[in-house]
C-alpha atoms as a PDB file:
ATOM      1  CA  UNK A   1     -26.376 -31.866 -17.430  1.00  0.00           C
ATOM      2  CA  UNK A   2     -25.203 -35.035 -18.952  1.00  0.00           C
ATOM      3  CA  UNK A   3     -21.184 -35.448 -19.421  1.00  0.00           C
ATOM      4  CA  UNK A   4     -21.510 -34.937 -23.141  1.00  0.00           C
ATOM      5  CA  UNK A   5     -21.541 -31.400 -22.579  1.00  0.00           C
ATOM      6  CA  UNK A   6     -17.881 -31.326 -21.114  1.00  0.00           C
ATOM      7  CA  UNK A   7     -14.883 -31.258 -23.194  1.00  0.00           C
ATOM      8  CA  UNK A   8     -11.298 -31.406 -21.402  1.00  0.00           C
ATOM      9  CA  UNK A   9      -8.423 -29.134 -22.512  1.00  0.00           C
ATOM     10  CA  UNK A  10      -5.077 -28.738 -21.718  1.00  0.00           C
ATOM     11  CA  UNK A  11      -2.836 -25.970 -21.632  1.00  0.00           C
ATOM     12  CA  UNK A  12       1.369 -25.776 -21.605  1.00  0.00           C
ATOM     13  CA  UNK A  13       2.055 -23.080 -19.102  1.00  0.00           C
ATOM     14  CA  UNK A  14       5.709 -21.349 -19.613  1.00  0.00           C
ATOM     15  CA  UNK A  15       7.209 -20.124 -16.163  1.00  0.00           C
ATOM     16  CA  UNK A  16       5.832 -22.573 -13.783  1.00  0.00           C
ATOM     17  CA  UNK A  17       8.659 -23.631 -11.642  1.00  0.00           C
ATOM     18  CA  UNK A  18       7.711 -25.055  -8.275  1.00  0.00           C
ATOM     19  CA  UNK A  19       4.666 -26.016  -5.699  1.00  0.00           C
ATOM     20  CA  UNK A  20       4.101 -22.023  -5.292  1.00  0.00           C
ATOM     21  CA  UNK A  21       3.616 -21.200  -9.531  1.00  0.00           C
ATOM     22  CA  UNK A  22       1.074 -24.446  -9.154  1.00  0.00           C
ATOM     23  CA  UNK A  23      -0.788 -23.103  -6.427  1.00  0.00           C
ATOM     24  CA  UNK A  24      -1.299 -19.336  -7.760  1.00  0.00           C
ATOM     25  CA  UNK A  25      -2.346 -21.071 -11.139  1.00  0.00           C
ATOM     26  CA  UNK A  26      -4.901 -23.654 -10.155  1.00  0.00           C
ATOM     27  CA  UNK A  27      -6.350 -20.270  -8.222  1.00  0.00           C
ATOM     28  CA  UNK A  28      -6.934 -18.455 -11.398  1.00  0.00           C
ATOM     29  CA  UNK A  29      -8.762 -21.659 -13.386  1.00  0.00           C
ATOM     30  CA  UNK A  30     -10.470 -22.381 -10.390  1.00  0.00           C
ATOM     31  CA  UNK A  31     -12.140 -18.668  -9.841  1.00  0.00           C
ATOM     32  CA  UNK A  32     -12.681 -18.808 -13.460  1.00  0.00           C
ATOM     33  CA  UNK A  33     -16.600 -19.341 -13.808  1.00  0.00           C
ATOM     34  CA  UNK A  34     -17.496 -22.664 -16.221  1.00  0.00           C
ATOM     35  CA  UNK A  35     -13.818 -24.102 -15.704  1.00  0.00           C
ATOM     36  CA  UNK A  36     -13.650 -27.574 -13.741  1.00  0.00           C
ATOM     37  CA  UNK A  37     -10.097 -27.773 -13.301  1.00  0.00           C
ATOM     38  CA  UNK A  38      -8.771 -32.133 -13.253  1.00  0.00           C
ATOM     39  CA  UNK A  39      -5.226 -31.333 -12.194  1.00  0.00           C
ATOM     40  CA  UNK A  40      -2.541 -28.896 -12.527  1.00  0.00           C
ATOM     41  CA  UNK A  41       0.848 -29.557 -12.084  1.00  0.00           C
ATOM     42  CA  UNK A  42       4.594 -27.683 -13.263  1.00  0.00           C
ATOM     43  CA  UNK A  43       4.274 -26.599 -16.670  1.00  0.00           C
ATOM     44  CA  UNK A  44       0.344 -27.930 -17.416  1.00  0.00           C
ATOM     45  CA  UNK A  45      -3.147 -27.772 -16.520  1.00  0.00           C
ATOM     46  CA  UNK A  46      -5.950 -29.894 -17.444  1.00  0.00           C
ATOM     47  CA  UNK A  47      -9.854 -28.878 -16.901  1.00  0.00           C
ATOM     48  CA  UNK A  48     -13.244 -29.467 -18.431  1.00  0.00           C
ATOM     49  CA  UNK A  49     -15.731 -26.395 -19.589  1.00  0.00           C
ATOM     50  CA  UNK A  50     -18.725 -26.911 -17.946  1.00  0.00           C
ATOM     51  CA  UNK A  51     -21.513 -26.587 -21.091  1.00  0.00           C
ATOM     52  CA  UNK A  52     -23.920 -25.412 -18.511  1.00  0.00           C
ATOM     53  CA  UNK A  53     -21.888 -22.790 -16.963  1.00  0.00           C
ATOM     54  CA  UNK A  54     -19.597 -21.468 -19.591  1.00  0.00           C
ATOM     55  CA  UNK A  55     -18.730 -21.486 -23.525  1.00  0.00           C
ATOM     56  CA  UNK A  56     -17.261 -24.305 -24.814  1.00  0.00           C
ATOM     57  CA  UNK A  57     -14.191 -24.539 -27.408  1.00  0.00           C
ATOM     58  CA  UNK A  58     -11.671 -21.688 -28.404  1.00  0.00           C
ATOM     59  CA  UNK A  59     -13.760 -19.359 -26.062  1.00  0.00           C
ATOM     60  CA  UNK A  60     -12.891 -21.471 -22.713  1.00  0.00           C
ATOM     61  CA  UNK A  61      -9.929 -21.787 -23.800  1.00  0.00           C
ATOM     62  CA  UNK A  62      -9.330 -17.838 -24.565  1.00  0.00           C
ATOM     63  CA  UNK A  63     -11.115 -17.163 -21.025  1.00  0.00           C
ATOM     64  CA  UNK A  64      -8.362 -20.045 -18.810  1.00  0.00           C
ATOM     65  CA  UNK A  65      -5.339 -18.546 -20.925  1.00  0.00           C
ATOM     66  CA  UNK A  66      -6.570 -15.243 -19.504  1.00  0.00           C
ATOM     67  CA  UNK A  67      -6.864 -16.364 -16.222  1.00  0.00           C
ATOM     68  CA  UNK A  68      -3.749 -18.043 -16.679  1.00  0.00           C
ATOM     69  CA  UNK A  69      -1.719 -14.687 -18.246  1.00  0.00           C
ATOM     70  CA  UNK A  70      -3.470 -11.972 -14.895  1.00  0.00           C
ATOM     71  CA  UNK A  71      -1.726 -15.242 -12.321  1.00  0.00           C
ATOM     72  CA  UNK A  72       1.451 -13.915 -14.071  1.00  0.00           C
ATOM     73  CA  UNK A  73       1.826 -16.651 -16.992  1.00  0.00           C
ATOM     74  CA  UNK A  74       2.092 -17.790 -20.549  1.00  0.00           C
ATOM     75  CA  UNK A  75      -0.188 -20.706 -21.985  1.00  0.00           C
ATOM     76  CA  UNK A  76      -1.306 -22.239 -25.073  1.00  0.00           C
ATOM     77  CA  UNK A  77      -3.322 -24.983 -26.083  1.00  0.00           C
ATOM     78  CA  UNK A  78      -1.638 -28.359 -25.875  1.00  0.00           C
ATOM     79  CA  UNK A  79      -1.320 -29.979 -29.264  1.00  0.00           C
END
């Protein structure tokens, strides 16, 4: 897989508060098949779609806000 496959997104995230809201977060993306996350920190997250693993675009982006929303929180895309 070459890196032209991977597109990074980032999501506000409404609620996040401290080191604990991070943690439970960066869970969700990271048991989220296809999603690399890069970094999450109070009130953001960043990750790549892996092309390989996972669609790419508005559907990665629906399947990390769902993650995201069953951890317990609101995001949207970053604009």
């Amino acid at each position: 897989m070459g890196d032209s496959n991977m597109a990074e997104y980032t999501l506000l995230i409404d609620g996040m508060h401290c080191g604990a809201c991070v943690a439970r977060v960066g869970k969700a993306l990271q048991s989220t098949p296809g999603i690399v996350v890069n970094e999450v920190r109070v009130g953001a997250a960043r990750f790549t779609s892996d092309g390989d693993a996972a669609p790419v675009g508005q559907a990665v982006v629906d399947q990390a806000i769902g993650a995201i929303a069953k951890a317990g929180y609101t995001a949207h895309l970053e604009q």
